[in-house]
PDB file of N, CA and C in Angstrom:
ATOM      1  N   UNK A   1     -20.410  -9.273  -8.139  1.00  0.00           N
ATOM      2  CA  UNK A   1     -21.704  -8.898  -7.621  1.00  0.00           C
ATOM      3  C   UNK A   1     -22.776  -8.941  -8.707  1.00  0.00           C
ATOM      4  N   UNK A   2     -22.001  -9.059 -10.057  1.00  0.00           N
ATOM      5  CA  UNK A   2     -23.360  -8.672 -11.084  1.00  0.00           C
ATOM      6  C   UNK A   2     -23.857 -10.385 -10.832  1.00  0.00           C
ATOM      7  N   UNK A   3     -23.484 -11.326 -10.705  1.00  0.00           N
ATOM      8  CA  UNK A   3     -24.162 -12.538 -11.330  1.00  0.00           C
ATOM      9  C   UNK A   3     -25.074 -12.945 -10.070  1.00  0.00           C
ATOM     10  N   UNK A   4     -24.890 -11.925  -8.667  1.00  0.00           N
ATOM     11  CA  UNK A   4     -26.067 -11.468  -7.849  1.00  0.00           C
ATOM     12  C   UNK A   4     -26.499 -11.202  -8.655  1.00  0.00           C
ATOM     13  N   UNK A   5     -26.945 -10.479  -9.139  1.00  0.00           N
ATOM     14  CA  UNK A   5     -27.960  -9.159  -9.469  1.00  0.00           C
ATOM     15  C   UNK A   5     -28.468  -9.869 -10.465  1.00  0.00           C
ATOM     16  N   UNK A   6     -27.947 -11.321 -11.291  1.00  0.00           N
ATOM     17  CA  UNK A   6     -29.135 -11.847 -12.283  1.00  0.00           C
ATOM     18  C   UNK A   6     -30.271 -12.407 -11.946  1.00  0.00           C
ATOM     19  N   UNK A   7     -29.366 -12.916 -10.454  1.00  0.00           N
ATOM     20  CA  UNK A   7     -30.756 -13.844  -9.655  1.00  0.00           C
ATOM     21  C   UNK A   7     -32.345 -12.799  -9.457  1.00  0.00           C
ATOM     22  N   UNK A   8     -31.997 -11.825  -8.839  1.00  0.00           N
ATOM     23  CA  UNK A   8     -32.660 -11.145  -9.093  1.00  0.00           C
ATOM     24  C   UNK A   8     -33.711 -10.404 -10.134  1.00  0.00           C
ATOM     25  N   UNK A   9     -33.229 -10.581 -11.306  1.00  0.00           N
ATOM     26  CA  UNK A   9     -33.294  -9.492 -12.377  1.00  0.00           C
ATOM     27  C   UNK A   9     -34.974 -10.508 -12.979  1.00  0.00           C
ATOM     28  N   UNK A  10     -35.859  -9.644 -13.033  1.00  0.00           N
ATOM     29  CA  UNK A  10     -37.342 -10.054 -13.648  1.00  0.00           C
ATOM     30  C   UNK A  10     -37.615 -10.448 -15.159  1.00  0.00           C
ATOM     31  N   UNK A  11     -36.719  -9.675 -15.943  1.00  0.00           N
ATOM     32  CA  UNK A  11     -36.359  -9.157 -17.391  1.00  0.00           C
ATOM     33  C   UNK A  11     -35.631  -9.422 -17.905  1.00  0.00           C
ATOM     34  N   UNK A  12     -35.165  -9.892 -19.355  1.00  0.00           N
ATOM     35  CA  UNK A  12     -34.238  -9.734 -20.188  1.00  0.00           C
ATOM     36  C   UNK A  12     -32.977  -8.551 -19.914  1.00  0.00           C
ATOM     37  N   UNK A  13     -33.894  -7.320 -20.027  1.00  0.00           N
ATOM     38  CA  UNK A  13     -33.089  -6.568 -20.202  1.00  0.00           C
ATOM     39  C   UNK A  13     -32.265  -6.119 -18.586  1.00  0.00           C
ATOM     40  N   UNK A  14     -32.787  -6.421 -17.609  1.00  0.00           N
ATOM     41  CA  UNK A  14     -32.179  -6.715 -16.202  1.00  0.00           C
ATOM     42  C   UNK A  14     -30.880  -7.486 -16.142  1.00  0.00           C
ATOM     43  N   UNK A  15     -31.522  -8.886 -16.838  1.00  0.00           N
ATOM     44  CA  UNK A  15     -30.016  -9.650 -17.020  1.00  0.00           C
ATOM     45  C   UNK A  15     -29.198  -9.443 -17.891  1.00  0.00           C
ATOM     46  N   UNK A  16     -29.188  -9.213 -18.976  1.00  0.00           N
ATOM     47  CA  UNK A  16     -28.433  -8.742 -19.812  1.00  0.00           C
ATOM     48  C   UNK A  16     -27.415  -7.487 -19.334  1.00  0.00           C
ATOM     49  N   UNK A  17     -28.297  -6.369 -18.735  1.00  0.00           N
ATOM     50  CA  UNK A  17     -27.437  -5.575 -17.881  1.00  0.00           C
ATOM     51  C   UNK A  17     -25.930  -5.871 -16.670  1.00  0.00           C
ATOM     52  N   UNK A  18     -26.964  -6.971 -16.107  1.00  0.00           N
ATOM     53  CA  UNK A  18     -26.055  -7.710 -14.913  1.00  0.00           C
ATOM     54  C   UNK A  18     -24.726  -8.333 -15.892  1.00  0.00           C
ATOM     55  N   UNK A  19     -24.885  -9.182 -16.547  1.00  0.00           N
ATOM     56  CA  UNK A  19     -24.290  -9.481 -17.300  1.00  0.00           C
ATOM     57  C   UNK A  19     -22.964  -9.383 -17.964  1.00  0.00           C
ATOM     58  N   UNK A  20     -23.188  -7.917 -18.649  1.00  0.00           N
ATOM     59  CA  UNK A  20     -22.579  -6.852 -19.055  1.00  0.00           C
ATOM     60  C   UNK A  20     -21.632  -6.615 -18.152  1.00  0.00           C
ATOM     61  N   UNK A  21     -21.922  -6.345 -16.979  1.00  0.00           N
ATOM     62  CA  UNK A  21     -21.560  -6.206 -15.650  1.00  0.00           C
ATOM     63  C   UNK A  21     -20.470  -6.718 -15.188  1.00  0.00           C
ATOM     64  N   UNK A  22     -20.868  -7.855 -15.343  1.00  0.00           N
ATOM     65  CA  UNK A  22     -20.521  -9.083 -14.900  1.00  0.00           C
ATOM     66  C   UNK A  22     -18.885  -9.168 -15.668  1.00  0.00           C
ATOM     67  N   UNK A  23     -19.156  -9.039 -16.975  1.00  0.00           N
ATOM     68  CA  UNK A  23     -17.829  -9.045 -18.329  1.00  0.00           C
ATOM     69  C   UNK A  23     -17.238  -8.082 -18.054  1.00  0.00           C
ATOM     70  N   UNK A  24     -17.488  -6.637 -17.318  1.00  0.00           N
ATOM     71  CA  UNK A  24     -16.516  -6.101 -17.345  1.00  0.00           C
ATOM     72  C   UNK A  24     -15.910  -5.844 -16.155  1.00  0.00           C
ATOM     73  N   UNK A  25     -16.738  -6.507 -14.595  1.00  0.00           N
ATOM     74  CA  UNK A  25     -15.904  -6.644 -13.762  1.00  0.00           C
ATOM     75  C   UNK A  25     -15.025  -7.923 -14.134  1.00  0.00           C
ATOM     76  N   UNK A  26     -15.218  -8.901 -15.038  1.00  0.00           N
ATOM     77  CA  UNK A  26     -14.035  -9.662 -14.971  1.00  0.00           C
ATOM     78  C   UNK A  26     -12.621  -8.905 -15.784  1.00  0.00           C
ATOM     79  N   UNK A  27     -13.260  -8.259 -16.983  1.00  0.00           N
ATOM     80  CA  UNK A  27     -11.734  -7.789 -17.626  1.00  0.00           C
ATOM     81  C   UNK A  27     -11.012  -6.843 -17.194  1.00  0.00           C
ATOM     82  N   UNK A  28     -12.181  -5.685 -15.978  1.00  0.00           N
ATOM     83  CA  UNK A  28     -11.166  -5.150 -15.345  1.00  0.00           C
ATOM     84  C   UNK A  28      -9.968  -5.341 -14.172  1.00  0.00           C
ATOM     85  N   UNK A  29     -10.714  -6.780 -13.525  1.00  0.00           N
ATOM     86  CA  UNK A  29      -9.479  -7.473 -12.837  1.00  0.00           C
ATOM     87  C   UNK A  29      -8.589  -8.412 -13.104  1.00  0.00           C
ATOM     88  N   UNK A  30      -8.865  -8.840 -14.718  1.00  0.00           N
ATOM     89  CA  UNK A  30      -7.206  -9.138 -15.320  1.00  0.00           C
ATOM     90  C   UNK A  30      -6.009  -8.687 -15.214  1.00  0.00           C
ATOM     91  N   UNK A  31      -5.971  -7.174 -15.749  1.00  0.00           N
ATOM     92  CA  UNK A  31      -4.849  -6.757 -15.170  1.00  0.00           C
ATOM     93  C   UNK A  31      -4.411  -7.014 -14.242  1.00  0.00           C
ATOM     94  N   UNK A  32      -5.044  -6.715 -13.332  1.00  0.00           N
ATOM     95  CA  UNK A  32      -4.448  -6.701 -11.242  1.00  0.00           C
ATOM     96  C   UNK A  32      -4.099  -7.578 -11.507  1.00  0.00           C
ATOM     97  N   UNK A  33      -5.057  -9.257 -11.658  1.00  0.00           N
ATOM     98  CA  UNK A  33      -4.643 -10.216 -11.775  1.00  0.00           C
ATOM     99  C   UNK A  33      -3.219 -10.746 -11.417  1.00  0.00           C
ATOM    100  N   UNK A  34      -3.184 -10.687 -13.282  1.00  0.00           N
ATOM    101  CA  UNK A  34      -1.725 -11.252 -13.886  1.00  0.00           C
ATOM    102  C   UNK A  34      -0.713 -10.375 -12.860  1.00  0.00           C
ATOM    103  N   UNK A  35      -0.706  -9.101 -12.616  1.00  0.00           N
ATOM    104  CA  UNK A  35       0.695  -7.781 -12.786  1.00  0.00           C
ATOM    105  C   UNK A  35       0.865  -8.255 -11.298  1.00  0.00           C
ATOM    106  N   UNK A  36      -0.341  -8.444 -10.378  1.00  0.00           N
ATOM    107  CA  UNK A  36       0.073  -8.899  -8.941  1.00  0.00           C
ATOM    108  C   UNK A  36       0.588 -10.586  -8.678  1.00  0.00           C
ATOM    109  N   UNK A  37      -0.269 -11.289  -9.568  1.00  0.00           N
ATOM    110  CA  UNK A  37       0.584 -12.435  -9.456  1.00  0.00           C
ATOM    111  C   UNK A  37       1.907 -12.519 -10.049  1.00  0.00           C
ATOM    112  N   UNK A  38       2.282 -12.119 -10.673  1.00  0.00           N
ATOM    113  CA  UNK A  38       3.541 -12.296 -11.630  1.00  0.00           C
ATOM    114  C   UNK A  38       4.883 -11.762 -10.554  1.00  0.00           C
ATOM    115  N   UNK A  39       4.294 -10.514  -9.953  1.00  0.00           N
ATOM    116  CA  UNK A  39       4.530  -9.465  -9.247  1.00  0.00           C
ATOM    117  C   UNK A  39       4.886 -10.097  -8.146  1.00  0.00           C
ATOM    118  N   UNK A  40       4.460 -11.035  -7.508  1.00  0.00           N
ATOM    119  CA  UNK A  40       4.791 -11.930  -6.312  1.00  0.00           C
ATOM    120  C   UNK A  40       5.722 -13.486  -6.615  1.00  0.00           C
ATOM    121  N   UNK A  41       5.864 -13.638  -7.735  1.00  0.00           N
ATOM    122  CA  UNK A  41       6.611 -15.192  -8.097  1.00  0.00           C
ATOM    123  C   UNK A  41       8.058 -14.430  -8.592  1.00  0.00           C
ATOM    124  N   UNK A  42       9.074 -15.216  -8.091  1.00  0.00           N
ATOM    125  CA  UNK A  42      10.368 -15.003  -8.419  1.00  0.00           C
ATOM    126  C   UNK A  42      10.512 -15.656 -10.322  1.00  0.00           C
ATOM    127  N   UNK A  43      11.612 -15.454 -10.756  1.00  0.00           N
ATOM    128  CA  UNK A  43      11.527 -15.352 -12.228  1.00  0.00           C
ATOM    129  C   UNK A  43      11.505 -16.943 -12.606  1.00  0.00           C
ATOM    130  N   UNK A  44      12.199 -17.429 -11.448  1.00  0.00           N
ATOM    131  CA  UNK A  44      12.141 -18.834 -12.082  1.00  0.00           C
ATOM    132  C   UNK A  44      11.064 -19.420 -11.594  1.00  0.00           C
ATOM    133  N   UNK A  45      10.194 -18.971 -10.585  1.00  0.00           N
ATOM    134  CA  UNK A  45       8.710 -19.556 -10.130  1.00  0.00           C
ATOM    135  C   UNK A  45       7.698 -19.463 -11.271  1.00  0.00           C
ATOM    136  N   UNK A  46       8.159 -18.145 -11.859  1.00  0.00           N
ATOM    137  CA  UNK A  46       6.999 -17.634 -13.003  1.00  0.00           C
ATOM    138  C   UNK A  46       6.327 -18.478 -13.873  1.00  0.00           C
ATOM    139  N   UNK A  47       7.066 -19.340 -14.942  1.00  0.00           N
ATOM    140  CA  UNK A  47       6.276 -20.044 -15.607  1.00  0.00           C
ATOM    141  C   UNK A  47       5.449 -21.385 -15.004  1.00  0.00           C
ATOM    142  N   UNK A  48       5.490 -21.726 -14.124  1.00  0.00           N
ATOM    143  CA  UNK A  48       5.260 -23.121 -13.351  1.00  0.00           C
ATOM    144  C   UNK A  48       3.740 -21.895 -12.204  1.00  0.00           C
ATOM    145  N   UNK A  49       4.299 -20.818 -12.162  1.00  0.00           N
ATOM    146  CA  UNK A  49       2.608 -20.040 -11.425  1.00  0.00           C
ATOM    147  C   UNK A  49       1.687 -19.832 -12.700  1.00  0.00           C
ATOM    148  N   UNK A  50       1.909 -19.567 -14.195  1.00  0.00           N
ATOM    149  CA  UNK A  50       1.484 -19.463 -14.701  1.00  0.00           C
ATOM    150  C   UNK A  50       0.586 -20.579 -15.504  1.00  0.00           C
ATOM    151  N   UNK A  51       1.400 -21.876 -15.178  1.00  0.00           N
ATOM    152  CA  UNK A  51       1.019 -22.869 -15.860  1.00  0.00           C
ATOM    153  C   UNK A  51      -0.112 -23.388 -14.592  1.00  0.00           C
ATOM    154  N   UNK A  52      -0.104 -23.099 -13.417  1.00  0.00           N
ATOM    155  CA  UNK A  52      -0.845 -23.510 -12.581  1.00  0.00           C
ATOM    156  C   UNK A  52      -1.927 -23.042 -12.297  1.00  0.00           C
ATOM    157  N   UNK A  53      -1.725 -21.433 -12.638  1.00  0.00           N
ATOM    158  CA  UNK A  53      -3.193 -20.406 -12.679  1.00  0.00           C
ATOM    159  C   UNK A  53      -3.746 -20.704 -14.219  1.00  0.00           C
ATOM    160  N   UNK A  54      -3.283 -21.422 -15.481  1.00  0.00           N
ATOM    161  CA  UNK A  54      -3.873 -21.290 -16.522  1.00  0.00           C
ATOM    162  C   UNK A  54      -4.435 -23.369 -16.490  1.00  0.00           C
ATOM    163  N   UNK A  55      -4.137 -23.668 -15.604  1.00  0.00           N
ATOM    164  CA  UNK A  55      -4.180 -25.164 -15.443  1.00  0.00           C
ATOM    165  C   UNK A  55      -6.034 -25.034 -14.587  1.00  0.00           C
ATOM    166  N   UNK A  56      -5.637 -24.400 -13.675  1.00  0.00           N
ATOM    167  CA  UNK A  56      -7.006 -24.355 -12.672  1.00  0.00           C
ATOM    168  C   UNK A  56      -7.893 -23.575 -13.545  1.00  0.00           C
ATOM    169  N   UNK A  57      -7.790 -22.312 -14.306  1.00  0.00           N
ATOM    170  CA  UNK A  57      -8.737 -21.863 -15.338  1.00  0.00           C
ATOM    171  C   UNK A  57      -9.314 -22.765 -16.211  1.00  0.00           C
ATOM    172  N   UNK A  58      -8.420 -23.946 -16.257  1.00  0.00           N
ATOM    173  CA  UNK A  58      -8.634 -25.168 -17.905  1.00  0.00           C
ATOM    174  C   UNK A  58      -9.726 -26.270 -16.807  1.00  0.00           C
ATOM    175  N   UNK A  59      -9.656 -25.954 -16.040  1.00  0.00           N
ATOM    176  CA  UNK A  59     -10.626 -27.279 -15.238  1.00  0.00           C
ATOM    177  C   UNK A  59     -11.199 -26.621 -14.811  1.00  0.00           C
ATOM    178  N   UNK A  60     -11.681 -25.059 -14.302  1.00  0.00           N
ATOM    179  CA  UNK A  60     -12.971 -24.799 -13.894  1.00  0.00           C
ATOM    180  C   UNK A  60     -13.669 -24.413 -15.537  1.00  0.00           C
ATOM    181  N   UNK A  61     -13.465 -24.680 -16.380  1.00  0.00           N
ATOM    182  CA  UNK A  61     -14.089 -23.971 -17.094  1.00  0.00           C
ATOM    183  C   UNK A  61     -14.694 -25.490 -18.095  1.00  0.00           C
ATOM    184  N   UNK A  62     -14.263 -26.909 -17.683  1.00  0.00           N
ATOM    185  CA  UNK A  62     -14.677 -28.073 -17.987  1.00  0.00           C
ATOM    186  C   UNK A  62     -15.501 -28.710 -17.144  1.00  0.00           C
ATOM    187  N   UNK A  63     -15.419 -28.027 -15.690  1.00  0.00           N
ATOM    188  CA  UNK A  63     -16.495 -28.818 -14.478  1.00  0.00           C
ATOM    189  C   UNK A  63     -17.402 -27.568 -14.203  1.00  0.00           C
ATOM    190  N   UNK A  64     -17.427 -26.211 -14.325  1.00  0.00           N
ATOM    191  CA  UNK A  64     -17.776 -25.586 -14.123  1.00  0.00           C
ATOM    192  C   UNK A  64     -19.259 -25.265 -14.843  1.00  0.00           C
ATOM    193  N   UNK A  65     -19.369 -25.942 -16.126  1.00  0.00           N
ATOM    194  CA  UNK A  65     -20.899 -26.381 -16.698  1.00  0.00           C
ATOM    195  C   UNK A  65     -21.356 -27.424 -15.861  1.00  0.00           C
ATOM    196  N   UNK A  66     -20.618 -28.197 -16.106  1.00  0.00           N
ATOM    197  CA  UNK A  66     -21.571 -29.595 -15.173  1.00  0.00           C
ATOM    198  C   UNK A  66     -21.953 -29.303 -14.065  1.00  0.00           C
ATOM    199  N   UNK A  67     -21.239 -28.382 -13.008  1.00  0.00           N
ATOM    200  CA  UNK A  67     -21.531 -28.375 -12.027  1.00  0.00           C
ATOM    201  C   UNK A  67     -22.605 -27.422 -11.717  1.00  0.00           C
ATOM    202  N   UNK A  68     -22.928 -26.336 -12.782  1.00  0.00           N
ATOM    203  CA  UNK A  68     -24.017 -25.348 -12.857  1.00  0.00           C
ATOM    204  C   UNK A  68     -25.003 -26.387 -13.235  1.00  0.00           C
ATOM    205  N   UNK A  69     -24.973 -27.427 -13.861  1.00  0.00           N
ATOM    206  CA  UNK A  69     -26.251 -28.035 -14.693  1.00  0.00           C
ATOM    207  C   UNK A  69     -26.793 -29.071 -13.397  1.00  0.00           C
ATOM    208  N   UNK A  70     -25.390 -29.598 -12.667  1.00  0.00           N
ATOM    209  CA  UNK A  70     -26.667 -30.621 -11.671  1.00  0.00           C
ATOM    210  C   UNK A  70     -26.925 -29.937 -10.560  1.00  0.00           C
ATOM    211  N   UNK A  71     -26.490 -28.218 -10.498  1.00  0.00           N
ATOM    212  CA  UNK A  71     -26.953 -27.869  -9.392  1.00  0.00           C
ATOM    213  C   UNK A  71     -28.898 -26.853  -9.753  1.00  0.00           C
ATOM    214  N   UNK A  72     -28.541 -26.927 -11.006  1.00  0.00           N
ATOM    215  CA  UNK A  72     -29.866 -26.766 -11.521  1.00  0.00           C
ATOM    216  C   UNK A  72     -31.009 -27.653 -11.547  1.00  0.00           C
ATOM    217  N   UNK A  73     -30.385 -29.329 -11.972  1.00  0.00           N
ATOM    218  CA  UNK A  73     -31.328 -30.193 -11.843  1.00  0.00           C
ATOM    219  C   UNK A  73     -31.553 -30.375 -10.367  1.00  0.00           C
ATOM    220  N   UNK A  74     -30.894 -30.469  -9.378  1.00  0.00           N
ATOM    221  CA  UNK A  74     -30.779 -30.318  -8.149  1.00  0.00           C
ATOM    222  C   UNK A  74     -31.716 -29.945  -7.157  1.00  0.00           C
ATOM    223  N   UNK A  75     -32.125 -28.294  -7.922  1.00  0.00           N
ATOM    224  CA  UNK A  75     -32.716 -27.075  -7.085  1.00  0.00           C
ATOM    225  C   UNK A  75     -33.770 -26.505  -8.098  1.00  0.00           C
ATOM    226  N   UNK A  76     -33.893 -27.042  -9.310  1.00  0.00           N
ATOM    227  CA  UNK A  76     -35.012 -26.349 -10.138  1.00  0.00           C
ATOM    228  C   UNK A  76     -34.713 -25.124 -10.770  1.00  0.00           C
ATOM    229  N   UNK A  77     -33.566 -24.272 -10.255  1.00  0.00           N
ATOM    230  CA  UNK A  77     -33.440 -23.102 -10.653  1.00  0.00           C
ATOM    231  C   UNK A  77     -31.832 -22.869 -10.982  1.00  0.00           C
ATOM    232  N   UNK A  78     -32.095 -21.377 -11.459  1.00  0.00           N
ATOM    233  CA  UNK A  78     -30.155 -21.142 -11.582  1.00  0.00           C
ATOM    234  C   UNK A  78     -29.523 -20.548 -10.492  1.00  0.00           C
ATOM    235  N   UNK A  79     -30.415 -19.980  -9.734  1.00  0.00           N
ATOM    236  CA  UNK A  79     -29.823 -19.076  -8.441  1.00  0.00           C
ATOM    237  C   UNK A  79     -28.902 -19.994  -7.932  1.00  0.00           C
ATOM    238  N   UNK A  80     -28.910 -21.115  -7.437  1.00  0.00           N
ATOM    239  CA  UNK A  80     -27.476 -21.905  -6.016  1.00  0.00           C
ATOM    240  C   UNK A  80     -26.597 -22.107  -7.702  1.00  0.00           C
ATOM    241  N   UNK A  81     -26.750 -22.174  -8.800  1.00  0.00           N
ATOM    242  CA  UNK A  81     -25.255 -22.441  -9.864  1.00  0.00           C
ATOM    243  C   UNK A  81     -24.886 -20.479 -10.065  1.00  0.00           C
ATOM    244  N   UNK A  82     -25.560 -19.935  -9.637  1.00  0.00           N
ATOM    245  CA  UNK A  82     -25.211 -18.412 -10.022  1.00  0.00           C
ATOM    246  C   UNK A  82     -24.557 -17.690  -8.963  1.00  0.00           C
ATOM    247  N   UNK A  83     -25.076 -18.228  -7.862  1.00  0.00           N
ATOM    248  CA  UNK A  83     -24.427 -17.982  -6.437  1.00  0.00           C
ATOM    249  C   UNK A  83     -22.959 -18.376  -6.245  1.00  0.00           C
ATOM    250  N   UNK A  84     -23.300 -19.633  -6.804  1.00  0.00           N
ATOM    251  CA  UNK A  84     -21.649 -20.112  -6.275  1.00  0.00           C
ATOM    252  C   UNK A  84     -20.935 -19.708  -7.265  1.00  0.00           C
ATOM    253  N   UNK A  85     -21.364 -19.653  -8.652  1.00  0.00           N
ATOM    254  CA  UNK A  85     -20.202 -18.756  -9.507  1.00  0.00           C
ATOM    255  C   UNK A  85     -19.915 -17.196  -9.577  1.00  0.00           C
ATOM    256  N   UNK A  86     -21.014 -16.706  -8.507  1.00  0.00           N
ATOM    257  CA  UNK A  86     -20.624 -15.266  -7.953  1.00  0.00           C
ATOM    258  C   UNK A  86     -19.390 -15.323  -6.862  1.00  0.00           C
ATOM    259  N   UNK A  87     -19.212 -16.442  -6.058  1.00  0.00           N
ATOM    260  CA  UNK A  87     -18.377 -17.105  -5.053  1.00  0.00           C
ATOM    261  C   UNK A  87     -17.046 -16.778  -5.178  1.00  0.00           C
ATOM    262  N   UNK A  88     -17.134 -17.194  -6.551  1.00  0.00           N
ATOM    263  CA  UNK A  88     -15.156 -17.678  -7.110  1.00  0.00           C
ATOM    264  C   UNK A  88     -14.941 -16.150  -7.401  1.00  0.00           C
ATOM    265  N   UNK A  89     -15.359 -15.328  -8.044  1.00  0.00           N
ATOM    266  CA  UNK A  89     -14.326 -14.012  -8.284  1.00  0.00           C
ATOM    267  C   UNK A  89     -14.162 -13.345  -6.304  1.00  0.00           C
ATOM    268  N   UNK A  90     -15.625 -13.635  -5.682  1.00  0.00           N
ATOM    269  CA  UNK A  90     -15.145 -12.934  -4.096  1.00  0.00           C
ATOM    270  C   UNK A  90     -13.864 -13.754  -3.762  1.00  0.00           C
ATOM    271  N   UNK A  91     -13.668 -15.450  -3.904  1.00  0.00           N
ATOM    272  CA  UNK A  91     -12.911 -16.268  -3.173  1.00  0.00           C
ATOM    273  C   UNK A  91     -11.458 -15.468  -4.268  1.00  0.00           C
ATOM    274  N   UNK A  92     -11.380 -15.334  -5.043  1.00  0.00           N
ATOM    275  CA  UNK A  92      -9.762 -14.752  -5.877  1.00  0.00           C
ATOM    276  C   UNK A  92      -9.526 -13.907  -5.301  1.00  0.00           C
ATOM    277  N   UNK A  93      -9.830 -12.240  -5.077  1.00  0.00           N
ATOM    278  CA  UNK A  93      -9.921 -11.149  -4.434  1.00  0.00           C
ATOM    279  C   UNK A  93      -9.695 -11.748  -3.625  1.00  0.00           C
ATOM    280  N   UNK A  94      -9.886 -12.156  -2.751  1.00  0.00           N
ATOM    281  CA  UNK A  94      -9.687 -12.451  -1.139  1.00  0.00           C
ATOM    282  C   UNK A  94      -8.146 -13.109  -1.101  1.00  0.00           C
ATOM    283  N   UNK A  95      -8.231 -13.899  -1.928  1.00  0.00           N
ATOM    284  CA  UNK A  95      -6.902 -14.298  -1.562  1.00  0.00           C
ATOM    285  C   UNK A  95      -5.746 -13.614  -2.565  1.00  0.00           C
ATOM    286  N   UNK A  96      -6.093 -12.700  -3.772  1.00  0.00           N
ATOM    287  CA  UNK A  96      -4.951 -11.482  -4.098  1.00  0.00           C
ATOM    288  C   UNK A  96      -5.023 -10.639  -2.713  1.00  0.00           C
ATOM    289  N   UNK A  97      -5.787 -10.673  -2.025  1.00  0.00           N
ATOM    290  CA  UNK A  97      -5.853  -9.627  -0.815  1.00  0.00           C
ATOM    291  C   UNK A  97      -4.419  -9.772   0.119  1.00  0.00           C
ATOM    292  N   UNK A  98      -5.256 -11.031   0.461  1.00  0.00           N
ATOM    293  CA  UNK A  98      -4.123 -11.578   1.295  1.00  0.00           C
ATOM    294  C   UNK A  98      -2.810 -11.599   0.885  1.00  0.00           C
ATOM    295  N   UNK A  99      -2.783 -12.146  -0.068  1.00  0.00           N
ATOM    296  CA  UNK A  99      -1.352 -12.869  -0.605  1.00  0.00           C
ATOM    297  C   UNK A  99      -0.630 -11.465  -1.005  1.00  0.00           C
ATOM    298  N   UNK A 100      -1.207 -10.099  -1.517  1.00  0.00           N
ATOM    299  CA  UNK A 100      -0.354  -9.010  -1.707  1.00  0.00           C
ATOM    300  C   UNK A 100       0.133  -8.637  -0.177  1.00  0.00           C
ATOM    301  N   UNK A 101      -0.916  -8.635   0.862  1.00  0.00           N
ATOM    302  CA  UNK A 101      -0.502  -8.006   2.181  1.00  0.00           C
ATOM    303  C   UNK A 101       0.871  -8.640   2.464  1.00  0.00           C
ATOM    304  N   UNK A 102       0.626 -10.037   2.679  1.00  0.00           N
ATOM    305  CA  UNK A 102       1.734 -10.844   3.026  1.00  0.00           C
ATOM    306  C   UNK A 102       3.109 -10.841   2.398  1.00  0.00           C
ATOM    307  N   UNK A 103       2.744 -10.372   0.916  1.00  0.00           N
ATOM    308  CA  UNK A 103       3.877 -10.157   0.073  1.00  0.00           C
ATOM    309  C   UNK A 103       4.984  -8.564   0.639  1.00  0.00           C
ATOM    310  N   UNK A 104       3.817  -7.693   0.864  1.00  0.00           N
ATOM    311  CA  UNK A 104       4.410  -6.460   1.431  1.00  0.00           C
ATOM    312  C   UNK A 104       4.674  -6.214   2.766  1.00  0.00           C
ATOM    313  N   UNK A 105       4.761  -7.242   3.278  1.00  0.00           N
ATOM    314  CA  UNK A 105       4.964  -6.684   5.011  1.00  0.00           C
ATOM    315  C   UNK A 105       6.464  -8.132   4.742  1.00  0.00           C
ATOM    316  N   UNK A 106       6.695  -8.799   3.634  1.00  0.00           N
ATOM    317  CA  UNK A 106       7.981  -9.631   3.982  1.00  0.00           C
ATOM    318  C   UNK A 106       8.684  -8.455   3.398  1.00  0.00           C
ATOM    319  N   UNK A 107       8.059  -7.614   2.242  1.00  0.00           N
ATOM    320  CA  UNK A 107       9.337  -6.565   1.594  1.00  0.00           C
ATOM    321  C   UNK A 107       9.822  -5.411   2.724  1.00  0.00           C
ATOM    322  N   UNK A 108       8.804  -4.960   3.614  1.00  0.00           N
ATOM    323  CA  UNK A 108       8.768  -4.098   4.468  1.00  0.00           C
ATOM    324  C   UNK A 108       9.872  -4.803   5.712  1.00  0.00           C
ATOM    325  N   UNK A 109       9.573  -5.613   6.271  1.00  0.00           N
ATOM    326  CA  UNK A 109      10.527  -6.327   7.328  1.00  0.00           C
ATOM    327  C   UNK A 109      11.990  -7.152   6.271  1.00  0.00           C
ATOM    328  N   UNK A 110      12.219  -7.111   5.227  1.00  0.00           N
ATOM    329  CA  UNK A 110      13.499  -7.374   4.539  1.00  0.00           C
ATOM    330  C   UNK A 110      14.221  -5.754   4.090  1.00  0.00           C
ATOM    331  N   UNK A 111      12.826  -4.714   4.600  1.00  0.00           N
ATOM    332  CA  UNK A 111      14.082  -3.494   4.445  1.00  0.00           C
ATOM    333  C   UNK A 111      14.677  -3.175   6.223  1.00  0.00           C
ATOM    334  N   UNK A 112      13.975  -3.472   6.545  1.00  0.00           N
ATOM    335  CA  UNK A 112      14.139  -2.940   8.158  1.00  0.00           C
ATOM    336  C   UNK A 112      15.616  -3.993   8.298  1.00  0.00           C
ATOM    337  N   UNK A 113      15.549  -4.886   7.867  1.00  0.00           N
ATOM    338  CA  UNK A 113      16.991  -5.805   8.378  1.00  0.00           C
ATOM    339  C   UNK A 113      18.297  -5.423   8.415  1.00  0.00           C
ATOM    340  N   UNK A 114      18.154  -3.884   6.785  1.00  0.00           N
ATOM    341  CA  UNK A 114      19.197  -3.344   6.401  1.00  0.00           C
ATOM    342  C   UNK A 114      19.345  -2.465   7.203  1.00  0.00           C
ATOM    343  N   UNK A 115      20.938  -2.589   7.944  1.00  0.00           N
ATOM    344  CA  UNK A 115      21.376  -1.168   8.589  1.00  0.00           C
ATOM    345  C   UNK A 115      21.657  -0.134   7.852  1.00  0.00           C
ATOM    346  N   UNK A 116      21.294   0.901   8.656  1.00  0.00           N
ATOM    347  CA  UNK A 116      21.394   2.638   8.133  1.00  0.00           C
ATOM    348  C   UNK A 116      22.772   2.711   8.333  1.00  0.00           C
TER     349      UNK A 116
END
């Protein structure tokens, strides 16, 4: 939500705030991150999820300028490159959302299978 709040922001010190913001809603959902993904891959899935979540980090973070820069030349401004990189942390959440639910209702219906 902070890299909303730059579009907005009149001031230096507005964005800089957002910003701030911004850095520490990402490091506080590292943890979850990693502990829920890891948390859902079997041991031998693990390194091949890891190489795939650190694979997609290595290419948004090589197209992810370019694609802020021609959506700037584009539109004149930074708001539609700030928007859509506000996008990707809602689009992750959404799908740790999902993907934990789904993870806990197979653990929940693999206990029910066991007779009492």
């Amino acid at each position: 939500m902070s890299l909303f709040a730059v579009r907005w922001s009149a001031d230096a010190t507005g964005t800089l705030a957002a910003l701030c913001g911004c850095a520490i809603g990402i490091f506080v959902f590292l943890g979850t991150f990693w502990g829920t993904a890891l948390g859902l891959l079997s041991m031998s899935a693990r390194p091949v999820g890891i190489a795939l979540i650190n694979s997609i980090g290595g290419l948004s973070g090589y197209c992810g300028p370019y694609a802020l820069g021609y959506l700037k030349d584009a539109t004149g401004s930074f708001n539609t490159s700030l928007a859509l990189m506000g996008l990707g942390p809602v689009f992750a959440a959404l799908a740790l959302l999902i993907l934990s639910r789904s993870h806990d209702s197979k653990i929940v219906s693999s206990r029910r299978a066991v007779p009492d």
